[in-house]
C-alpha atoms as a PDB file:
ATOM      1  CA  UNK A   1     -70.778   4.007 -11.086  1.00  0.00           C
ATOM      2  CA  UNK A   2     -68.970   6.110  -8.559  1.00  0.00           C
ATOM      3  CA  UNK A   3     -65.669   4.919  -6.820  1.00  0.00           C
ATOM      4  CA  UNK A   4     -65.473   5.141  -2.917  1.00  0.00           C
ATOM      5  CA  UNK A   5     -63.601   7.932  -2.755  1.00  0.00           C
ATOM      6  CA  UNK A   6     -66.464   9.679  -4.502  1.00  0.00           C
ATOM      7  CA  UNK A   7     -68.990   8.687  -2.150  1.00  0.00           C
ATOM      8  CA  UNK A   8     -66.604   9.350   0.704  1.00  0.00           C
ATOM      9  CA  UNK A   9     -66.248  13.475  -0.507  1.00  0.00           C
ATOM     10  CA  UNK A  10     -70.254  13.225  -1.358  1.00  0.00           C
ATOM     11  CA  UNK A  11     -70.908  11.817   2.252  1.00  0.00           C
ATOM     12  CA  UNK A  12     -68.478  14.697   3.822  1.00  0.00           C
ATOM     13  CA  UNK A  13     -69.961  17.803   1.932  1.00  0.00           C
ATOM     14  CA  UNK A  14     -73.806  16.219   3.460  1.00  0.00           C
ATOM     15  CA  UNK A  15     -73.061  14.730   6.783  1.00  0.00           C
ATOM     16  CA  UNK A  16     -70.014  16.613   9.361  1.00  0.00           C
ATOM     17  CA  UNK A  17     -66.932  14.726  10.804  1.00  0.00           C
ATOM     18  CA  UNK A  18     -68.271  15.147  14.401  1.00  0.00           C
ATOM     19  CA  UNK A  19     -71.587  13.303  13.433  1.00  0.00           C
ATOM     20  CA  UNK A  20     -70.513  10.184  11.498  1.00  0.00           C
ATOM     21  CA  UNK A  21     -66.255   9.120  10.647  1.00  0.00           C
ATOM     22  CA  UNK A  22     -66.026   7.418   8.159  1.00  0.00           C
ATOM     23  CA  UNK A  23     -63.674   4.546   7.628  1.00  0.00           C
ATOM     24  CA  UNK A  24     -62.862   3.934   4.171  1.00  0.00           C
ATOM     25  CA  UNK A  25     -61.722   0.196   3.531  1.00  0.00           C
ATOM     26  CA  UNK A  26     -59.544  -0.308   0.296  1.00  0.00           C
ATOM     27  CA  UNK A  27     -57.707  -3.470  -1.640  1.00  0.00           C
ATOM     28  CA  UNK A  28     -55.166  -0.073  -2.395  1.00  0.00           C
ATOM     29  CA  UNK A  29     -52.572   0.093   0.240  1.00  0.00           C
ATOM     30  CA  UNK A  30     -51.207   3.176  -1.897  1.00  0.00           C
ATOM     31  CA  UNK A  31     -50.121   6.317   0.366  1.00  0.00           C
ATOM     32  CA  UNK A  32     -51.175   9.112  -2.571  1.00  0.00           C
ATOM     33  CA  UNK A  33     -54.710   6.836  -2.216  1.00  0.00           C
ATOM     34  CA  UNK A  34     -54.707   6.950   1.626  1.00  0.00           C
ATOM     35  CA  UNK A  35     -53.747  10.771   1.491  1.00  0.00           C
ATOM     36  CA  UNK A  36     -56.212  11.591  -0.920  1.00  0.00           C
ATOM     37  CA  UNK A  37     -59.430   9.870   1.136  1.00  0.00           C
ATOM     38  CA  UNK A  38     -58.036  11.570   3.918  1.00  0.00           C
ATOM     39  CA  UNK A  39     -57.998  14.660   1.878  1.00  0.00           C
ATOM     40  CA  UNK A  40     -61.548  14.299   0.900  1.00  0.00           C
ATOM     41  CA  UNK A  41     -63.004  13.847   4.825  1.00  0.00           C
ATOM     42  CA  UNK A  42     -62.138  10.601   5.585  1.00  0.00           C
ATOM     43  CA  UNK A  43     -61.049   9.994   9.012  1.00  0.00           C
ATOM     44  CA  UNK A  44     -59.202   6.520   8.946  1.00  0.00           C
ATOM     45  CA  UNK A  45     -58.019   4.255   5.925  1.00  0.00           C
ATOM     46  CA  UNK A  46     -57.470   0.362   6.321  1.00  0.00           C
ATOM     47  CA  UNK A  47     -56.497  -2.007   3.554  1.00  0.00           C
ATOM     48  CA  UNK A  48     -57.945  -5.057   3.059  1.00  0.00           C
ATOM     49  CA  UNK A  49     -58.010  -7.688   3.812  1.00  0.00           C
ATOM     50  CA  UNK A  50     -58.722  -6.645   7.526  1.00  0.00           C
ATOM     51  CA  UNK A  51     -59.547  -7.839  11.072  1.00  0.00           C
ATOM     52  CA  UNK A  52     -62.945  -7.392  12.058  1.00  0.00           C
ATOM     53  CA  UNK A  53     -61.512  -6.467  15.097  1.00  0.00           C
ATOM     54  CA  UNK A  54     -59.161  -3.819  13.951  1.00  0.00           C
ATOM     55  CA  UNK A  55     -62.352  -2.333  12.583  1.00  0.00           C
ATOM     56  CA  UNK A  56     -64.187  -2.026  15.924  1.00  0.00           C
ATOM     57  CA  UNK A  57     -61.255  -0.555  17.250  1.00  0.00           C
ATOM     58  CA  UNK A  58     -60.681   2.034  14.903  1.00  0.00           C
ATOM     59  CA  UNK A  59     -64.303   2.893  14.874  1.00  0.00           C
ATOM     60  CA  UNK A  60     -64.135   2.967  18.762  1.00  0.00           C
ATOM     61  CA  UNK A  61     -61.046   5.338  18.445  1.00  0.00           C
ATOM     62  CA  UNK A  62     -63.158   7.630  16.739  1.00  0.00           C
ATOM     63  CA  UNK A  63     -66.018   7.705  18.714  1.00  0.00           C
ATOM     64  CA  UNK A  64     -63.966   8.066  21.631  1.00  0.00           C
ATOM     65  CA  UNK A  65     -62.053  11.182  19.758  1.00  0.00           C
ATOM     66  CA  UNK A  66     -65.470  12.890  19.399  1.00  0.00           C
ATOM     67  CA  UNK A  67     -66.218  12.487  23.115  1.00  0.00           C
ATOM     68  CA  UNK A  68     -62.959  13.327  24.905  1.00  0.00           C
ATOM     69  CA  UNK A  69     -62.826  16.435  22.206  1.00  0.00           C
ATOM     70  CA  UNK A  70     -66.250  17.507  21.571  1.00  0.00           C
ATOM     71  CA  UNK A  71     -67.380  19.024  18.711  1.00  0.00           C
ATOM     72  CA  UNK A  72     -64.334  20.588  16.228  1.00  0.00           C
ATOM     73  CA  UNK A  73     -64.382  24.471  15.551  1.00  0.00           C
ATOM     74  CA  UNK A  74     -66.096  24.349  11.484  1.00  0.00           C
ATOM     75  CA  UNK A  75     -64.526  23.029   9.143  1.00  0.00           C
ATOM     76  CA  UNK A  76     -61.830  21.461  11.317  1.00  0.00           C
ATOM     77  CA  UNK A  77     -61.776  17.243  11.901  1.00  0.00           C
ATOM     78  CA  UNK A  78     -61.423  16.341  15.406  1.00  0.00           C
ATOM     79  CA  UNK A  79     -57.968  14.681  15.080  1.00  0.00           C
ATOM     80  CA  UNK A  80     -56.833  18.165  13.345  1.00  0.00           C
ATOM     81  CA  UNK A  81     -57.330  19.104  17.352  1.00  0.00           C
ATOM     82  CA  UNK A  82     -54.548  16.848  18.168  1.00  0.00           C
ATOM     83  CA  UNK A  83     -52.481  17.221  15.610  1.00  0.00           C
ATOM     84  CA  UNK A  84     -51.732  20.120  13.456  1.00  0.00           C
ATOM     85  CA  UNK A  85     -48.900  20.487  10.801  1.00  0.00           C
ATOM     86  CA  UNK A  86     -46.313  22.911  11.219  1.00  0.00           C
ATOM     87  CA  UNK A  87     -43.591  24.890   8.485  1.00  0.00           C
ATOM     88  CA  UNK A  88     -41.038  22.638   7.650  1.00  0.00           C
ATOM     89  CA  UNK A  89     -43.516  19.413   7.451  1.00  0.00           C
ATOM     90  CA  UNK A  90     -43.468  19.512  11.019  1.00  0.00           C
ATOM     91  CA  UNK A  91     -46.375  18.052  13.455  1.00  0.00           C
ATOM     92  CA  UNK A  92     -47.721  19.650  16.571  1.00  0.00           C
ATOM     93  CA  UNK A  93     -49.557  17.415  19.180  1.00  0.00           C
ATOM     94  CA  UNK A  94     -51.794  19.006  21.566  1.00  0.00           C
ATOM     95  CA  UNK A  95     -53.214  21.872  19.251  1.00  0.00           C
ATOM     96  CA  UNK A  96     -51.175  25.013  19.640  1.00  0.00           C
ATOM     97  CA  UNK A  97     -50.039  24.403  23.405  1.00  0.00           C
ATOM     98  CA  UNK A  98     -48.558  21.165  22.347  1.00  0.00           C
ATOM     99  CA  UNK A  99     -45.014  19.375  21.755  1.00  0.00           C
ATOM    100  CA  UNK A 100     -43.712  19.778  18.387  1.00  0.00           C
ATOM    101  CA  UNK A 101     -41.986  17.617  15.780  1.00  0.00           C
ATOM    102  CA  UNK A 102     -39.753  18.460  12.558  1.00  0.00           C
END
């Protein structure tokens, strides 16, 4: 069988961030884990066990993302709109007009 993480990368390469997020839900509350999902299109991570709750809300976030932001520019994920990283391991927020973090 395939691990989520596979499916998660096989979903991504078929299906764009702007028409489906997906939410990848893991016993592993490991960062290199949560980095590496994130690496392979997904756009949230939550460890289990979870609150139903905290699911519909993260979903909701990012369906709300997609319609306050539209569509990305290819190859882009709509939060990579709000934030972007800088030199220096730094964060941006805002895109390029934005305030900036180091």
């Amino acid at each position: 069988g395939i691990d989520g993480l596979e499916v998660c990368s096989r979903v991504r390469t078929r299906i764009s961030s702007e028409r489906m997020p997906i939410i990848v839900a893991s016993a592993l509350d490991d960062t290199n884990k949560r980095n590496e999902a994130l690496e392979l299109g997904a756009d949230d991570y939550i460890t289990k066990p979870f609150e139903p709750r905290e699911v519909l809300k993260r979903a909701e976030i990012q369906l709300a993302i997609r319609r306050v932001w539209g569509e990305p520019e290819p190859g882009r994920r709509p939060y990579e709109v709000l934030f972007e990283t800088i030199p220096n391991g730094g964060i941006r927020v805002g895109g390029g007009g934005g305030r900036s973090w180091q």
